[in-house]
Protein backbone atom coordinates (compact mmCIF):
# COMPACT_ATOMS: atom_id res chain seq x y z
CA UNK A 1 5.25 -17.69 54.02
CA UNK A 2 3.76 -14.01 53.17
CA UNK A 3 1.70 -15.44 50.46
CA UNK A 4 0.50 -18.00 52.46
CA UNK A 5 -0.92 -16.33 54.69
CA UNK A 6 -2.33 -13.72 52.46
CA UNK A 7 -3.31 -16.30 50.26
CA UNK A 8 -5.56 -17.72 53.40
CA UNK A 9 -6.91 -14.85 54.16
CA UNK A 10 -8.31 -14.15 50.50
CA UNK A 11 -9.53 -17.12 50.44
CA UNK A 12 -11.52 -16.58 53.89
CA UNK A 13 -12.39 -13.42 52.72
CA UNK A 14 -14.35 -14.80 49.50
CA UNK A 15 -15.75 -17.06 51.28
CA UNK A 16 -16.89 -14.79 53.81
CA UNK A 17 -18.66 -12.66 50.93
CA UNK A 18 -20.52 -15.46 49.62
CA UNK A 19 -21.43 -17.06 52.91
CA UNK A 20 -22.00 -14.11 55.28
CA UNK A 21 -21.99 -15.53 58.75
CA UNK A 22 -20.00 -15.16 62.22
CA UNK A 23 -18.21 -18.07 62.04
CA UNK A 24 -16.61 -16.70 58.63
CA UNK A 25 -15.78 -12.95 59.63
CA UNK A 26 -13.94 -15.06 62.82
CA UNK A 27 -11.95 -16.99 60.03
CA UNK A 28 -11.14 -13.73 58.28
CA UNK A 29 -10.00 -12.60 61.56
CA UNK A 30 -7.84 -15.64 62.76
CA UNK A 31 -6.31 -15.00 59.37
CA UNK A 32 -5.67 -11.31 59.84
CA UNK A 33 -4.16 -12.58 63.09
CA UNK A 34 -1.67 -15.17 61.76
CA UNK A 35 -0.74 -12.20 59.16
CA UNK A 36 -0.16 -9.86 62.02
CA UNK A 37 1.86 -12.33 64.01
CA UNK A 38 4.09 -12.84 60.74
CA UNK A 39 4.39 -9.79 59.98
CA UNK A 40 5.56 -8.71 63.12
CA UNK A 41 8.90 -11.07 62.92
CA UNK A 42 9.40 -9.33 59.44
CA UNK A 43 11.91 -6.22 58.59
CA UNK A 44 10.16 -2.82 58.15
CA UNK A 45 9.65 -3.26 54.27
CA UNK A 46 8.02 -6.43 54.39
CA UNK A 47 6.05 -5.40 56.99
CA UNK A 48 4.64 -2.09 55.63
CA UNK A 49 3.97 -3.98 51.80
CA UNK A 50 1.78 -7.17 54.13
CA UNK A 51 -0.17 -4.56 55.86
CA UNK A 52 -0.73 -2.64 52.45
CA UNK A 53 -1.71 -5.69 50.74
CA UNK A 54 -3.69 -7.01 53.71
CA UNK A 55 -5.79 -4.08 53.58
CA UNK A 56 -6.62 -4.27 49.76
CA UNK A 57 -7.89 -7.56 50.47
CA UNK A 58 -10.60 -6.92 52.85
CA UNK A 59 -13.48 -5.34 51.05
CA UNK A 60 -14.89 -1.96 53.52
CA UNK A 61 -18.30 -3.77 53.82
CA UNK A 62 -16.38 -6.90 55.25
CA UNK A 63 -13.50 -4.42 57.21
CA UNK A 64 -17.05 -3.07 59.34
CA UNK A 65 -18.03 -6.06 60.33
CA UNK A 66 -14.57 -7.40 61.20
CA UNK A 67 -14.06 -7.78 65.33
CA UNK A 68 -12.73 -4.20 66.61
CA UNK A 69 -9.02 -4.95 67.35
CA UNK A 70 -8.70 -6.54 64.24
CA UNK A 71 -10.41 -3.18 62.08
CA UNK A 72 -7.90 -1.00 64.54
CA UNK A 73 -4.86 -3.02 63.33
CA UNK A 74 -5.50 -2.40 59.68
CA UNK A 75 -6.37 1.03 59.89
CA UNK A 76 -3.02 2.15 61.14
C-alpha cells in the first residue's frame, strides 16, 4: 500500500508541474493526505522512511504553493 500511495502522489505531483493550476496542488494535497492517514497506522520505521520519501517527492517550488497544513506536516 506505501507505494501506492506514493506512487499517486508522484504522479499528481508531475502532473502538477506540467499543468500548474489549483485544482492540481489540491490533488497533490489529497494525496499527501491519504499518505499521512497511512502512515499514521504504520510502525515508527515505516513511518519515518514514507515521510522521508514523501518529502523528496515534492519539488520546494511545488512544497510553497502546497495548502499550509499540508507544508507543516512535511516539514516536521
Amino acid at each position: 500500500m506505501l507505494l501506492k500511495y506514493l506512487n499517486q502522489l508522484e504522479v499528481a505531483v508531475r502532473e502538477a508541474e506540467h499543468h500548474p493550476s489549483e485544482q492540481e496542488y489540491s490533488r497533490c494535497a489529497q494525496c499527501v493526505a491519504q499518505l499521512e492517514e497511512y502512515l499514521a497506522g504504520q510502525m515508527e520505521p515505516v513511518q519515518r522512511r514514507g515521510h522521508e520519501i514523501m518529502a523528496t517527492l515534492i519539488p520546494a517550488r511545488l512544497f510553497a504553493r502546497m495548502p499550509l497544513q499540508v507544508s507543516r506536516s512535511l516539514a516536521l
